[in-house]
N, C-alpha and C. Protein backbone atom coordinates (compact mmCIF):
# COMPACT_ATOMS: atom_id res chain seq x y z
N UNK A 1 79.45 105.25 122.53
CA UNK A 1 78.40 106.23 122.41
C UNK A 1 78.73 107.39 123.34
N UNK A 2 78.68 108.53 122.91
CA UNK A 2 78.82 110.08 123.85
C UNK A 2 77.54 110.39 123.61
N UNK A 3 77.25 111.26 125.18
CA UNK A 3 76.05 112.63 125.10
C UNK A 3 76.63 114.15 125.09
N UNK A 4 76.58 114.52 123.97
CA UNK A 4 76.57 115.58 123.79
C UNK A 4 76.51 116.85 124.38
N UNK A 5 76.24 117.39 124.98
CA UNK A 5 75.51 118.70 126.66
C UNK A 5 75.94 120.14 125.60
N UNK A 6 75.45 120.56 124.47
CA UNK A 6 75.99 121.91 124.32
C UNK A 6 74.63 123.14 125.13
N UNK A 7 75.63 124.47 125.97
CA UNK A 7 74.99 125.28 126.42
C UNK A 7 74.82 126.55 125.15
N UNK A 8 74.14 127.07 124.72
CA UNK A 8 74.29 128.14 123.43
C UNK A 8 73.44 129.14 123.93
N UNK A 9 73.49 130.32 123.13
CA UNK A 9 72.43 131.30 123.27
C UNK A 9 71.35 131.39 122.55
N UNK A 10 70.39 131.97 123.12
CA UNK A 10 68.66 131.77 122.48
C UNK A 10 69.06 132.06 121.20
N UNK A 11 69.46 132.94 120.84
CA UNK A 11 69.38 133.36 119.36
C UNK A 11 70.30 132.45 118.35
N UNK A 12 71.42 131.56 118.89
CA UNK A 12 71.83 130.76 117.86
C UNK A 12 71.19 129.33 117.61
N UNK A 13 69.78 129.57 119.09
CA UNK A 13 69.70 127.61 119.06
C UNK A 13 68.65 127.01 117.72
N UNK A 14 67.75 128.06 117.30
CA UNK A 14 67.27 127.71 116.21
C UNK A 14 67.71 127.04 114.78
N UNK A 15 69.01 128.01 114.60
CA UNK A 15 69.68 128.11 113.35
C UNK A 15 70.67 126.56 113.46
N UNK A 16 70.80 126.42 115.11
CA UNK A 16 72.13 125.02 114.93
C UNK A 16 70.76 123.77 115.02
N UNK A 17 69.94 123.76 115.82
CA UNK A 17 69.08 122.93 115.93
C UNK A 17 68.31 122.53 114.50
N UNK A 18 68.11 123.10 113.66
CA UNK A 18 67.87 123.03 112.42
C UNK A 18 69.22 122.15 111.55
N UNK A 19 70.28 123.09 111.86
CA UNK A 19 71.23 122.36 111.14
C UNK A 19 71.45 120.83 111.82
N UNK A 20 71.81 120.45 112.35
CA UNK A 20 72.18 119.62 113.54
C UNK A 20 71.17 118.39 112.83
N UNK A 21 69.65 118.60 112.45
CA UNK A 21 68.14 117.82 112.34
C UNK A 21 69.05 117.45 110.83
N UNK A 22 69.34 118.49 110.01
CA UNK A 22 69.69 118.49 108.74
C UNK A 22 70.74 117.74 107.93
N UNK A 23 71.77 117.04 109.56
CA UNK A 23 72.88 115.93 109.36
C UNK A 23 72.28 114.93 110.20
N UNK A 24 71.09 114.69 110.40
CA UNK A 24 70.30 113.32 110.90
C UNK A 24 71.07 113.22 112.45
N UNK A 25 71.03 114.02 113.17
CA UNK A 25 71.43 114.14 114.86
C UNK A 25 70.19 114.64 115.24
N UNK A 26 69.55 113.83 116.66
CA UNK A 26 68.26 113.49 117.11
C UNK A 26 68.92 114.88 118.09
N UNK A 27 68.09 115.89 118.12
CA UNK A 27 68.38 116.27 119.43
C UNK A 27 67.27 117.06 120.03
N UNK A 28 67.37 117.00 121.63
CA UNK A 28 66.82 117.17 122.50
C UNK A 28 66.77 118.73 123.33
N UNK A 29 65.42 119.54 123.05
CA UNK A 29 65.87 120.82 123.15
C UNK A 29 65.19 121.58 124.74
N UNK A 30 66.05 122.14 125.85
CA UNK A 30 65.61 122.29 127.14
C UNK A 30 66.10 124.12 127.35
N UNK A 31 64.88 124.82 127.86
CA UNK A 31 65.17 126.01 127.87
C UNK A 31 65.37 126.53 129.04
N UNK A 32 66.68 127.27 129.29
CA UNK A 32 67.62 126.87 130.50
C UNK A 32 68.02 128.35 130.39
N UNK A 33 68.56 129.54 131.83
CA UNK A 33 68.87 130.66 131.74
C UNK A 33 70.08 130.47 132.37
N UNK A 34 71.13 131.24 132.34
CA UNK A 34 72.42 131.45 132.85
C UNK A 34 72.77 132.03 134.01
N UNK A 35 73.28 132.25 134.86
CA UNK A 35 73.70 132.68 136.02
C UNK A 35 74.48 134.10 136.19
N UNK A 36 74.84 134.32 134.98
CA UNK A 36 76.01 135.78 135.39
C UNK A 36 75.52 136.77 134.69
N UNK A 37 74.24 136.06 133.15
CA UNK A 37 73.66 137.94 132.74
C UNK A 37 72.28 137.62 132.88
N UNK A 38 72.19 136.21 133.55
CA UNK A 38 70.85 135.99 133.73
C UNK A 38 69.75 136.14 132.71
N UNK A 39 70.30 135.45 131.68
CA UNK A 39 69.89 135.87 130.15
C UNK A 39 69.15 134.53 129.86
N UNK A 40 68.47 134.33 129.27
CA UNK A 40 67.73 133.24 128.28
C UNK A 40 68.97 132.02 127.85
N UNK A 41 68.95 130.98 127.55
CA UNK A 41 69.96 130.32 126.64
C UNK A 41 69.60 129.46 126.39
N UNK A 42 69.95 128.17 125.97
CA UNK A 42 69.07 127.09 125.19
C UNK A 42 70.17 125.76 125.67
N UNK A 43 69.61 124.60 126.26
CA UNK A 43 70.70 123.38 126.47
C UNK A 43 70.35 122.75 125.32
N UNK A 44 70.86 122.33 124.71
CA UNK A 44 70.89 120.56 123.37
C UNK A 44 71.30 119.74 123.95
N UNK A 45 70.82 118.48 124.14
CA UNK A 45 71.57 117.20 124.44
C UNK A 45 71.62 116.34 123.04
N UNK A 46 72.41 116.00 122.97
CA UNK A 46 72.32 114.65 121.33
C UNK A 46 73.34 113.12 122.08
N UNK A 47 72.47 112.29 121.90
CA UNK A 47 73.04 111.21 122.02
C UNK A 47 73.88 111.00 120.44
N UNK A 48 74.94 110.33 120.22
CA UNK A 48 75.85 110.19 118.88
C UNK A 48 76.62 108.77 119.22
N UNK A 49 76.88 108.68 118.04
CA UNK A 49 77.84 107.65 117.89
C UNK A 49 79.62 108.16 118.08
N UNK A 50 80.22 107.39 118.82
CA UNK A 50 81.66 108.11 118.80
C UNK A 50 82.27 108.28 117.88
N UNK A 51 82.39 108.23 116.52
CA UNK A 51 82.96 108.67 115.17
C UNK A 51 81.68 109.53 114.91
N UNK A 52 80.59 110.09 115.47
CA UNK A 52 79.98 111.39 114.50
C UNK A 52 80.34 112.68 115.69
N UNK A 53 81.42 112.34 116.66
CA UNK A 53 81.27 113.51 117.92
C UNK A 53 81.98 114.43 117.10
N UNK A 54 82.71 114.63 115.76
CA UNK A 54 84.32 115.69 115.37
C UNK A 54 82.67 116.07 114.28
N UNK A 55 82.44 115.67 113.71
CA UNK A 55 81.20 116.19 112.86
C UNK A 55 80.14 117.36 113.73
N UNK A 56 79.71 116.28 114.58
CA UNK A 56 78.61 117.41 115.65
C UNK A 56 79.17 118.54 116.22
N UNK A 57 80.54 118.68 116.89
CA UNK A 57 81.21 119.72 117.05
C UNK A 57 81.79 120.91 116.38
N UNK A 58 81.58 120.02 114.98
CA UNK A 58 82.02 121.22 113.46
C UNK A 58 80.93 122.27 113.71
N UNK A 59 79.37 121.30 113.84
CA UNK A 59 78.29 121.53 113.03
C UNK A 59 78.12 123.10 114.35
N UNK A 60 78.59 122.69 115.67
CA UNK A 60 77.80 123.52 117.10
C UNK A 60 78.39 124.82 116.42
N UNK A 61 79.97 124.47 115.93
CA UNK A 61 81.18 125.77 116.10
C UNK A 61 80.41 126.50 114.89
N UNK A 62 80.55 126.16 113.86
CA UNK A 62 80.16 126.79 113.13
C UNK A 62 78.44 127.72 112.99
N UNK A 63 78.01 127.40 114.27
CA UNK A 63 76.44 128.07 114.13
C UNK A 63 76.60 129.06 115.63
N UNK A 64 77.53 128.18 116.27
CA UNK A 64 77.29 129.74 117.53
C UNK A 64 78.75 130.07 117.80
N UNK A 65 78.29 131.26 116.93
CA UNK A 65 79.80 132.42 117.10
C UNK A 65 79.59 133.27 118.06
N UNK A 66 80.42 133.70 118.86
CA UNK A 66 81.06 134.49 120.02
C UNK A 66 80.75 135.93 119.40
N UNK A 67 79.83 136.82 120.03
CA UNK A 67 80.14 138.23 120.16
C UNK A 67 80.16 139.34 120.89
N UNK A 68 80.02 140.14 120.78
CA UNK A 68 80.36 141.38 122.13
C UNK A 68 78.88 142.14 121.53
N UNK A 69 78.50 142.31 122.90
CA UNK A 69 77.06 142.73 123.42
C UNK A 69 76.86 143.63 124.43
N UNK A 70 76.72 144.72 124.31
CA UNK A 70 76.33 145.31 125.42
C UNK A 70 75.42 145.32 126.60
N UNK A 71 75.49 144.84 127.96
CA UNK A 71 74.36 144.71 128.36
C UNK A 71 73.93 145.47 129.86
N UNK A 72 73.03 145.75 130.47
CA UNK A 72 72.74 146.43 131.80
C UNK A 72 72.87 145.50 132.53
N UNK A 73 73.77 145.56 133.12
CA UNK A 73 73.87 144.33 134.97
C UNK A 73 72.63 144.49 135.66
N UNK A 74 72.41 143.85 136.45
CA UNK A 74 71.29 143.26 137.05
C UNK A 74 71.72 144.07 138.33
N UNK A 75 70.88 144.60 139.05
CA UNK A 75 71.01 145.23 140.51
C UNK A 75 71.49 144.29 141.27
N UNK A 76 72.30 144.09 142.30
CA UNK A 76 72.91 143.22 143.64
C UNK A 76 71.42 143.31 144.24
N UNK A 77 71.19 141.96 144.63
CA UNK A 77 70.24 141.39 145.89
C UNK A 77 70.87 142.54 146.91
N UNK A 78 69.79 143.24 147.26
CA UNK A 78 69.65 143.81 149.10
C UNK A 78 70.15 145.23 148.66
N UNK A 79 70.19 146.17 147.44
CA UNK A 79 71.19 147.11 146.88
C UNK A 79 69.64 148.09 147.06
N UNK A 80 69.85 149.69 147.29
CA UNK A 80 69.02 150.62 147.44
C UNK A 80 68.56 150.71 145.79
N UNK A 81 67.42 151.80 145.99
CA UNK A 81 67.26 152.58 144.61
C UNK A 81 68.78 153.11 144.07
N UNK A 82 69.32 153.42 144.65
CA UNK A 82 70.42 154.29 144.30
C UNK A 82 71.45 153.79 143.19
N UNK A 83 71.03 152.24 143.22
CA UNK A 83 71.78 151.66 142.19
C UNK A 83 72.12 152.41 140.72
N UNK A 84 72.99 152.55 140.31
CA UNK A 84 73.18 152.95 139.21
C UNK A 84 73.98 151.48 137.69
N UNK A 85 73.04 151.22 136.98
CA UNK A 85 73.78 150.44 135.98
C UNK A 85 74.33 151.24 134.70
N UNK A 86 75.53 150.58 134.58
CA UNK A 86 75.92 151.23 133.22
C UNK A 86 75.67 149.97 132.15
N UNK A 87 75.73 149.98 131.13
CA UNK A 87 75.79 149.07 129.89
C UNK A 87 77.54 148.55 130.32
N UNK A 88 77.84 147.63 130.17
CA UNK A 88 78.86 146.64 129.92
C UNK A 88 79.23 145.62 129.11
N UNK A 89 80.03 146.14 127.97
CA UNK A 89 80.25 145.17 126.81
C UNK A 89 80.61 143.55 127.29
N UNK A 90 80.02 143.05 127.14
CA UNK A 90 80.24 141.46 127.31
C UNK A 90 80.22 140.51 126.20
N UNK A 91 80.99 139.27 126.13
CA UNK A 91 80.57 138.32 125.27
C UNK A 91 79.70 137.81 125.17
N UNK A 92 78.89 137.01 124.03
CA UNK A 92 78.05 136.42 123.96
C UNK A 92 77.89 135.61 122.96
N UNK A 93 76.98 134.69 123.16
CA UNK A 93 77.19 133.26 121.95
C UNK A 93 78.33 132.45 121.85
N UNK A 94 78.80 131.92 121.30
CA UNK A 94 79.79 130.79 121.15
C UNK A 94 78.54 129.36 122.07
N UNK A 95 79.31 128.42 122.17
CA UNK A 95 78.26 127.87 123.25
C UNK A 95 79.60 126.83 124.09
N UNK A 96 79.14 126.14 124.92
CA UNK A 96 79.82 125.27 125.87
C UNK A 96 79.43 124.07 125.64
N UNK A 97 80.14 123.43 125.61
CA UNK A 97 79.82 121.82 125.21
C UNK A 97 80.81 120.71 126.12
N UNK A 98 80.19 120.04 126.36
CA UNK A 98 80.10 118.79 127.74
C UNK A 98 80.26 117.55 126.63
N UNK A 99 81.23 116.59 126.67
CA UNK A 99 80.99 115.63 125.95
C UNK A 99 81.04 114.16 126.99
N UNK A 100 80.24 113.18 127.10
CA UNK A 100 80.20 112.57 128.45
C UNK A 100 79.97 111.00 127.52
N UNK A 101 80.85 110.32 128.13
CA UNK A 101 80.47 108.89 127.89
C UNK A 101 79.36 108.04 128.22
N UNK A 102 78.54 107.39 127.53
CA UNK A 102 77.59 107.02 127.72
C UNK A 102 77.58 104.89 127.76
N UNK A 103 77.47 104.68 128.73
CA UNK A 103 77.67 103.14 129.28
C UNK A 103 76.15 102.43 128.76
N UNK A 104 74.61 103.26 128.58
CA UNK A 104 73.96 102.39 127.81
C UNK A 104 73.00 103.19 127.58
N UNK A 105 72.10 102.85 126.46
CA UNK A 105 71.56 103.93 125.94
C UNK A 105 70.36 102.85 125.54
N UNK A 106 68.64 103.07 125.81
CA UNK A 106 67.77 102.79 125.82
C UNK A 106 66.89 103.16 124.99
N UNK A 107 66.25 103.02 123.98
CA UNK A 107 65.14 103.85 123.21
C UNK A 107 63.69 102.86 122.84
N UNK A 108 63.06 103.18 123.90
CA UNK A 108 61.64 102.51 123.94
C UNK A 108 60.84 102.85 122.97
């Protein structure tokens, strides 16, 4: 048995979380923000069987695609008014995925 850990962005977690329900994968949805655009994003956990992990990973890739986004940086902690932000094209979406062995699994 694996747990699953994918990190995605707000806007793809609907569309995979739907799909994901739609190939009978239980999953578990926690709303979680990121550290570097300090943006919104969405964690999934799915407990699976180890022959459905190449399926669940089709299902993540194919719903959160990678794109370029423009966005305003966040002011530096302790920085004057004087700050000036520009827009900075960055990536966004695709998601990160953690696949972790699971030694026992409980469902009360």
């Amino acid at each position: 048995m694996k747990m699953v850990i994918a990190i995605v962005h707000d806007s793809d977690s609907q569309k995979l979380i739907s799909a994901l329900v739609e190939e009978q994968f239980q999953v578990t949805k926690l709303a979680t923000s990121g550290g570097f655009l300090r943006a919104g994003n969405t964690t999934l956990m799915v407990g699976t069987e180890d022959e459905r992990v190449e399926a669940l990973l089709a299902i993540i890739k194919k719903n959160c695609e990678a794109r370029d986004q423009f966005v305003s940086p966040v002011s530096p902690v302790g920085h004057s008014e004087a700050f000036v932000a520009f827009p900075v094209e960055v990536k966004v979406g695709g998601a990160t995925v953690f696949v972790l062995p699971i030694d026992q699994f409980h469902k009360y």
